[in-house]
Protein backbone atom coordinates (compact mmCIF):
# COMPACT_ATOMS: atom_id res chain seq x y z
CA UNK A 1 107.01 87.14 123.34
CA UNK A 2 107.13 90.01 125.98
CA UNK A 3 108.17 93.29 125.54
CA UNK A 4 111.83 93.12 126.28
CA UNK A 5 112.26 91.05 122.99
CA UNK A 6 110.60 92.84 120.91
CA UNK A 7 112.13 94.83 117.57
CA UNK A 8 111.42 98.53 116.99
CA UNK A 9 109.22 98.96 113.60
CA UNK A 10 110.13 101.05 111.46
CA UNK A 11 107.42 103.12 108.89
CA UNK A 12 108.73 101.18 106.36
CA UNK A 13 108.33 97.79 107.39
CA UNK A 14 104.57 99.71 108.44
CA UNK A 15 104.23 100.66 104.96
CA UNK A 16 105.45 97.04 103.26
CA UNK A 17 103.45 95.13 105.32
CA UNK A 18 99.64 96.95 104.62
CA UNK A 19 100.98 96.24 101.06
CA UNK A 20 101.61 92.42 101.17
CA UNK A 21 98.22 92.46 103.74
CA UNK A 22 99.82 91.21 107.17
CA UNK A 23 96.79 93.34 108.91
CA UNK A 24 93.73 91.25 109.71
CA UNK A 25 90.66 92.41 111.70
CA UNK A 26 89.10 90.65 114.64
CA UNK A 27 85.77 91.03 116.06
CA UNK A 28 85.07 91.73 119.95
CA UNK A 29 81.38 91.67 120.74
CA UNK A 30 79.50 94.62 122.56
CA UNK A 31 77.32 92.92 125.25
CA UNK A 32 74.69 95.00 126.85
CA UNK A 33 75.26 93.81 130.45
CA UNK A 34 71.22 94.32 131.85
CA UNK A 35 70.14 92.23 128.88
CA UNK A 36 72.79 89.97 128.31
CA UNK A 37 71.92 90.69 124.11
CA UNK A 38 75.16 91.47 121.73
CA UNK A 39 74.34 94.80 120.91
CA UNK A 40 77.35 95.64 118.26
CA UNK A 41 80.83 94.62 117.76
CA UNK A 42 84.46 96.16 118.03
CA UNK A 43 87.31 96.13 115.05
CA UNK A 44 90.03 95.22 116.08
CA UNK A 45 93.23 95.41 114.30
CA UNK A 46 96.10 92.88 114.14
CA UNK A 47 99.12 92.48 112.47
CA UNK A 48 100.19 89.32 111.56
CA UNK A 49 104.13 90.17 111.53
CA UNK A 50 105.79 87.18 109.78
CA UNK A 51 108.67 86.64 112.67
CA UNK A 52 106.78 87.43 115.91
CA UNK A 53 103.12 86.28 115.27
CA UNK A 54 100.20 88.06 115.68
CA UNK A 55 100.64 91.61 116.98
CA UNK A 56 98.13 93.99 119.16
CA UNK A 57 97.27 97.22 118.03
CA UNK A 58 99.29 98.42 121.04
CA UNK A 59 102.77 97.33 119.24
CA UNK A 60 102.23 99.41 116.35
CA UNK A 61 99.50 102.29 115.99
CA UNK A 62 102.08 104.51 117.83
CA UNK A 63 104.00 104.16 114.78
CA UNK A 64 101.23 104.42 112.42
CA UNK A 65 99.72 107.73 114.05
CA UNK A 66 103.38 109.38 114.54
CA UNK A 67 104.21 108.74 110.82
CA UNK A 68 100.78 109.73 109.31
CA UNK A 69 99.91 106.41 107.90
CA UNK A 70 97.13 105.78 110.32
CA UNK A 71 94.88 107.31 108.03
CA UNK A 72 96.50 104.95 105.42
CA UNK A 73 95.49 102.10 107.11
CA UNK A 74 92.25 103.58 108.92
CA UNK A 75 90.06 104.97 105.85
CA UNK A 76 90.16 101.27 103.98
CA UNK A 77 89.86 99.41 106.82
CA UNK A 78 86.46 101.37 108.43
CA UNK A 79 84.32 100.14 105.36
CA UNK A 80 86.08 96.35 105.15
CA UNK A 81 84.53 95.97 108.63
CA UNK A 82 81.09 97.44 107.94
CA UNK A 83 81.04 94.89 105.21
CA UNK A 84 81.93 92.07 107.56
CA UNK A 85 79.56 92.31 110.19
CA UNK A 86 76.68 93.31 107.57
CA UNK A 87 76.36 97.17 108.23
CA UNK A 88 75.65 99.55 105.72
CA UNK A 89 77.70 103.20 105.74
């Protein structure tokens, strides 16, 4: 899909898809380039829109930090990762 053929989202479609859990996180490792070691890793949000696939952050955290819900999606998100990758906060 490129850009041109993409649909606008609206905060409600935003909203409705956090509740039916279309967002998924993927993990981007943080390599310390002297040492070659894995030294953390990077969250990444997706959203796994049900008519056009697998979305970057890029396509809609615009949307989510214009409307507010950012925090929405932020503040449950932060600890689910933590959990994943074994950190304690």
């Amino acid at each position: 899909m490129t850009s041109s053929d993409h649909s606008t989202f609206s905060t409600a479609e935003l909203r409705q898809a956090w509740e039916r859990r279309e967002f998924l996180l993927h993990y981007q490792p943080l390599v310390d380039l002297r040492t070659g070691s894995i030294t953390g890793a990077e969250a990444l949000l997706r959203w796994r829109y049900p008519t056009h696939g697998l979305l970057p952050p890029g396509r809609f955290v615009s949307l989510a930090e214009s409307s507010g819900s950012d925090k929405t999606q932020t503040d449950p998100t932060c600890p689910r990762s933590n959990l994943e990758v074994g950190v304690n906060a």
